[in-house]
C-alpha atoms as a PDB file:
ATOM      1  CA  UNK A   1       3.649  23.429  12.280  1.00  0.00           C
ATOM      2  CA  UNK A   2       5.560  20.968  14.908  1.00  0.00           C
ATOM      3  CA  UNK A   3       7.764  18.402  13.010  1.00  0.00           C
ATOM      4  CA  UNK A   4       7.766  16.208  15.863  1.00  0.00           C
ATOM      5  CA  UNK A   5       6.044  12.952  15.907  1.00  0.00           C
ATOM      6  CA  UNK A   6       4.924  10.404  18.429  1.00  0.00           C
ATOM      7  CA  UNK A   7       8.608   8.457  17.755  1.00  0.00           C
ATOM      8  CA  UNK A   8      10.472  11.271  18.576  1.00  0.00           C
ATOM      9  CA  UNK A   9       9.118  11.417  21.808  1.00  0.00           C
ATOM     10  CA  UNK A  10       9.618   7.727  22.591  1.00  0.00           C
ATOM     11  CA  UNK A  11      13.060   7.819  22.080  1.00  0.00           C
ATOM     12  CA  UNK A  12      13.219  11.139  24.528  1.00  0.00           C
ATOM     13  CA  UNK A  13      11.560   9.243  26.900  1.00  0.00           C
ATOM     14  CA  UNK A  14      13.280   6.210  26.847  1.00  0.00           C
ATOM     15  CA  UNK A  15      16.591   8.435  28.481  1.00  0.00           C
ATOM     16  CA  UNK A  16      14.353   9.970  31.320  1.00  0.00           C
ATOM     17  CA  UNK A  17      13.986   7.565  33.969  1.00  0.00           C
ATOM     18  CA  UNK A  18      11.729  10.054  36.506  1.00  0.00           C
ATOM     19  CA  UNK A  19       8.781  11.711  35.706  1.00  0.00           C
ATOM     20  CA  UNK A  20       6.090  13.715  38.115  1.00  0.00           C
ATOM     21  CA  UNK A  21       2.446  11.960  38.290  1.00  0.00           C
ATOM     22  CA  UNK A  22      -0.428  14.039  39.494  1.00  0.00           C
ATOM     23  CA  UNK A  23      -3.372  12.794  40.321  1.00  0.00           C
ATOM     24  CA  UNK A  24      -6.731  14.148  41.748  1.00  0.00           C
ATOM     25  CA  UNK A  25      -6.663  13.863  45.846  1.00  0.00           C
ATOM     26  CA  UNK A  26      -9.687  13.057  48.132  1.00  0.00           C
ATOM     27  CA  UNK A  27      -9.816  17.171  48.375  1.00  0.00           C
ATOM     28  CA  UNK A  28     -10.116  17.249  44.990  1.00  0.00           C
ATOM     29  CA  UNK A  29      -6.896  19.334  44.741  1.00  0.00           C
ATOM     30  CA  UNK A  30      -3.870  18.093  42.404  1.00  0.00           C
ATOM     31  CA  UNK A  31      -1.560  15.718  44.344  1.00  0.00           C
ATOM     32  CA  UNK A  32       1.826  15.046  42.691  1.00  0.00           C
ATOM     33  CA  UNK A  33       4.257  12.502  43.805  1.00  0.00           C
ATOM     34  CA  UNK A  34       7.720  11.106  41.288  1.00  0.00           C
ATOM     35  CA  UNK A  35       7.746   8.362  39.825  1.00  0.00           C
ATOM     36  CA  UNK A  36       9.918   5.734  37.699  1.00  0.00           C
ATOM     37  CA  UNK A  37       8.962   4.655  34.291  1.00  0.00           C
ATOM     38  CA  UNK A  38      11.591   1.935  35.295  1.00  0.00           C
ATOM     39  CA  UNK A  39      13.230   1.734  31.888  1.00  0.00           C
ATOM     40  CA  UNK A  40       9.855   0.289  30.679  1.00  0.00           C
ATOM     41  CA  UNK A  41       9.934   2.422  27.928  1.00  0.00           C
ATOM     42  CA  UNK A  42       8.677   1.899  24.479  1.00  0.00           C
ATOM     43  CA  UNK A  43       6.307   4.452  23.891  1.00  0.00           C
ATOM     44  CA  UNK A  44       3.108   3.891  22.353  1.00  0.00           C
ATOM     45  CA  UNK A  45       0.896   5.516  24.419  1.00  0.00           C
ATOM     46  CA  UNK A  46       1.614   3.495  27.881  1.00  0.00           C
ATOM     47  CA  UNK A  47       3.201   4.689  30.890  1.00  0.00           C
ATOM     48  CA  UNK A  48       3.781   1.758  33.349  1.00  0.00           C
ATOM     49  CA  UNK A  49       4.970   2.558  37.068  1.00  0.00           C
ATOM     50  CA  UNK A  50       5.175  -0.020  40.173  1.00  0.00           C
ATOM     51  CA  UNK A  51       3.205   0.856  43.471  1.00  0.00           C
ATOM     52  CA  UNK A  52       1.863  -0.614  46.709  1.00  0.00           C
ATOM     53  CA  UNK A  53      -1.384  -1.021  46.872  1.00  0.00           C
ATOM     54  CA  UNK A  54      -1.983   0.982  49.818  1.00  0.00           C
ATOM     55  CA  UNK A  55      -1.072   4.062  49.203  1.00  0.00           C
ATOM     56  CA  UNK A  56      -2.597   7.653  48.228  1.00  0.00           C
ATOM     57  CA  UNK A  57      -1.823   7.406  44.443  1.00  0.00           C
ATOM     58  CA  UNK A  58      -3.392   3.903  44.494  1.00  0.00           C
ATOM     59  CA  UNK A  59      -6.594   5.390  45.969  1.00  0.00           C
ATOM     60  CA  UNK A  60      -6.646   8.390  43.720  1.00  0.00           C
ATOM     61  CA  UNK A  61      -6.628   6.583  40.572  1.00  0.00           C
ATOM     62  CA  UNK A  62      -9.158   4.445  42.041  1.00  0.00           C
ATOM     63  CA  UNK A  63     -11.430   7.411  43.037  1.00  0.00           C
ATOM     64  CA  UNK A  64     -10.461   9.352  39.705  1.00  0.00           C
ATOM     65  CA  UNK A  65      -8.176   7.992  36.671  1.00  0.00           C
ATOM     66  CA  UNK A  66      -7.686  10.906  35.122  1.00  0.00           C
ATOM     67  CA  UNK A  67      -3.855  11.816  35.744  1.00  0.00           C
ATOM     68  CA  UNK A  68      -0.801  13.491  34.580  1.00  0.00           C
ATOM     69  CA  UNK A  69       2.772  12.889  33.705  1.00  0.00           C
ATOM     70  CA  UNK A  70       5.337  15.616  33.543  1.00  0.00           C
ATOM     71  CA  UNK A  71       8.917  14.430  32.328  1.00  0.00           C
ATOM     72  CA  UNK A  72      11.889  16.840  31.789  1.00  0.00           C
ATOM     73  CA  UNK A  73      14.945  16.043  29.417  1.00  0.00           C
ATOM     74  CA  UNK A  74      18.398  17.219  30.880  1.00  0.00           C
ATOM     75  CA  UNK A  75      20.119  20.269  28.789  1.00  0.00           C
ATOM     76  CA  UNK A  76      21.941  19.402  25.975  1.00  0.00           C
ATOM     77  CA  UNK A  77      26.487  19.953  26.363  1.00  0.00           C
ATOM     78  CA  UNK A  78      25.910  23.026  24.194  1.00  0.00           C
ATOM     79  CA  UNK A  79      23.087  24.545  26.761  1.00  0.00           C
ATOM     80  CA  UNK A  80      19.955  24.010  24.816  1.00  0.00           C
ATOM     81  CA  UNK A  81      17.192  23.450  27.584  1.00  0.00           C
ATOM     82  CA  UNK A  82      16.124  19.945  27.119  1.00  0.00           C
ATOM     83  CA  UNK A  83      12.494  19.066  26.375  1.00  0.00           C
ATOM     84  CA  UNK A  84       9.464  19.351  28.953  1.00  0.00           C
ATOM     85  CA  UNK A  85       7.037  16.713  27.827  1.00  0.00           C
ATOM     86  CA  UNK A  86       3.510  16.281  29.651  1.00  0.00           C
ATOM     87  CA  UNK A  87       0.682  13.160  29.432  1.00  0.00           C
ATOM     88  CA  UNK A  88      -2.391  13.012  29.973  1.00  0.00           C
ATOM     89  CA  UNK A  89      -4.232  10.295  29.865  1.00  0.00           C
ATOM     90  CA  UNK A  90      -6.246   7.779  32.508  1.00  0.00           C
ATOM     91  CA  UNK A  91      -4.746   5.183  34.678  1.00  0.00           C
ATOM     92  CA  UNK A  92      -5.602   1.720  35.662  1.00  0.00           C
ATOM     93  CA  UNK A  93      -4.588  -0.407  38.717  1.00  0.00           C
ATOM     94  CA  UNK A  94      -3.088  -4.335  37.504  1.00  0.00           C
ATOM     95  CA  UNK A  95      -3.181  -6.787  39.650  1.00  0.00           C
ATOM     96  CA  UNK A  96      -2.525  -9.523  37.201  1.00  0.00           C
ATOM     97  CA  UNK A  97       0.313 -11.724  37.980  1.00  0.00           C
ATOM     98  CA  UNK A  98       1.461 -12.394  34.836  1.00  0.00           C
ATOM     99  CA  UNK A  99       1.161  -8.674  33.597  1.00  0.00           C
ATOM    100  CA  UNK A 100       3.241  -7.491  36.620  1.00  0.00           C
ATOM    101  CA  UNK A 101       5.761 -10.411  35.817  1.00  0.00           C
ATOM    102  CA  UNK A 102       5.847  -9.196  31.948  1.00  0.00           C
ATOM    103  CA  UNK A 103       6.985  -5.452  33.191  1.00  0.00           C
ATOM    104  CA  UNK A 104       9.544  -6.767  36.423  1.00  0.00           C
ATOM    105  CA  UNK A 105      12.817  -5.578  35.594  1.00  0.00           C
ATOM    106  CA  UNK A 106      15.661  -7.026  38.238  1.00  0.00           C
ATOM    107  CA  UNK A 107      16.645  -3.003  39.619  1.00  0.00           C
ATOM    108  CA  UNK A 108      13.098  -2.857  41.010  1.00  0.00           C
ATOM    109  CA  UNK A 109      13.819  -5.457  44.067  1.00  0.00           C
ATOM    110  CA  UNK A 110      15.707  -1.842  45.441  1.00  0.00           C
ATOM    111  CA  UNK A 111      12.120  -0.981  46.322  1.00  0.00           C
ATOM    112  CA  UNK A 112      10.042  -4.170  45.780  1.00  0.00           C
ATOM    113  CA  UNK A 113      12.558  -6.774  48.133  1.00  0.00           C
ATOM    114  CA  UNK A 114      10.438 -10.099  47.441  1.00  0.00           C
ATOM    115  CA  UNK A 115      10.350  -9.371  43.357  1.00  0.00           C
ATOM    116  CA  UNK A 116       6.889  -9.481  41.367  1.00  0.00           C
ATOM    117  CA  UNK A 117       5.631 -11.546  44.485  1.00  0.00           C
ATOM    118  CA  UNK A 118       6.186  -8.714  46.857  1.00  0.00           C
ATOM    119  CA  UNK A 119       2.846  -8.414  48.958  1.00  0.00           C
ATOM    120  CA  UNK A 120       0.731  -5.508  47.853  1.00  0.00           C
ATOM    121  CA  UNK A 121       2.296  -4.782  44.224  1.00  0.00           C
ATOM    122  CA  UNK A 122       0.373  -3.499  41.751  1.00  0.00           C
ATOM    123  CA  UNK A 123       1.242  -1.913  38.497  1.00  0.00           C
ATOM    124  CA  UNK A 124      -0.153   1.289  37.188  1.00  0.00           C
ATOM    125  CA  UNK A 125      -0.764   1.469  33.727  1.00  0.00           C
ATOM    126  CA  UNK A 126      -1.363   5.101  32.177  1.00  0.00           C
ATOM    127  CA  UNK A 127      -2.718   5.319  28.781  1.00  0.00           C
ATOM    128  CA  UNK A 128      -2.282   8.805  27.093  1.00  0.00           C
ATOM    129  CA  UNK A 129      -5.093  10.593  25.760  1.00  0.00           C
ATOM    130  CA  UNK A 130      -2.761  13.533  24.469  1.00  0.00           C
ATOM    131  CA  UNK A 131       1.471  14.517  24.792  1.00  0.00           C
ATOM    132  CA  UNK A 132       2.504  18.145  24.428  1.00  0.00           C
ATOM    133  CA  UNK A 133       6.003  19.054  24.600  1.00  0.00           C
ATOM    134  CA  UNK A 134       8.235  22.227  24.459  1.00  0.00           C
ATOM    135  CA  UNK A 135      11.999  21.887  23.605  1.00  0.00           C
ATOM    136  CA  UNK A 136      12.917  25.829  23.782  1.00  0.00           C
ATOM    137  CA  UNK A 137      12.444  26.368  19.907  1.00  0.00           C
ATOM    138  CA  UNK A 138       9.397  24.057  19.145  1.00  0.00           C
ATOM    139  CA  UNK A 139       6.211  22.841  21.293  1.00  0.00           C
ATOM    140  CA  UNK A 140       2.911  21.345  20.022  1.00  0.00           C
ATOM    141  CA  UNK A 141       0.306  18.993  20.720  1.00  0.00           C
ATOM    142  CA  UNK A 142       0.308  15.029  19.546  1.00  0.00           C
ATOM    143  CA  UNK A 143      -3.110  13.544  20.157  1.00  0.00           C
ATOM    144  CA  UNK A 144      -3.337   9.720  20.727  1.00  0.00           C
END
C-alpha cells in the first residue's frame, strides 16, 4: 500500500517548474506540447498554465478538455531517479480579468510583454480527476 498522500505530491511539484500537457488534436491523435506551472503551485487539484488564445492547445481544450500532465522530478545527489508524476483531469479556458490578474507572477512578462493585459491571454486551468506517480521504489494511484 502507497504511503504517499496528495501533500506529498504538492510539495514535489512545487520544485518542478515544466511539465508535458497532452491534449486531444483535431485528428484525434495525442498532441503534447511543455508547459510552465509558473511557480503557481499549491496543489490541490489545480494546474494553472498561461496561453494565447490562438493557438492549437487553446483549440483542443476547447474541442475536448480532457488532458494530461506529465511532470518529472530531477534525481536525487545520491542517484535515486526522481519521481514521474502524471494528471489527469479536464481543462478550462479563463478569460476573466481578475482571475488572470490573481495567477500573474512578474517572470511571465518574458513571454507575455504587456503583463495580464497582453492581447489574447488566457489562462488554462486543469482540474485533476486522478495523480499517479512512480519514484523508483513506490508508485500508486491518488484519486481526487
Amino acid at each position: 500500500m502507497s504511503s504517499t498522500t496528495l501533500p506529498d505530491i504538492a510539495r514535489k511539484l512545487k520544485k518542478i517548474d515544466f511539465c508535458m500537457m497532452s491534449t486531444h488534436g483535431a485528428s484525434g491523435a495525442i498532441t503534447n506540447r511543455p508547459m510552465s506551472n509558473n511557480g503557481d503551485v499549491d496543489y490541490d487539484g489545480d494546474s494553472w498554465f498561461f496561453s494565447f488564445e490562438d493557438t492549437n492547445k487553446v483549440t483542443d481544450i476547447a474541442r475536448d478538455p480532457q488532458v494530461s500532465l506529465s511532470f518529472t522530478e530531477p534525481p536525487s545527489l545520491l542517484g535515486k531517479p526522481g519521481m514521474f508524476i502524471s494528471i489527469e483531469g479536464e481543462a478550462r479556458i479563463i478569460r476573466d480579468k481578475a482571475e488572470v490578474e490573481r495567477h500573474w507572477v512578474p517572470d511571465l512578462e518574458r513571454w507575455f510583454a504587456q503583463g495580464a493585459e497582453t492581447p489574447g491571454l488566457v489562462l488554462i486551468n486543469v482540474r485533476g480527476t486522478r495523480v499517479q506517480y512512480w519514484d523508483g521504489e513506490e508508485n500508486g494511484t491518488i484519486p481526487l
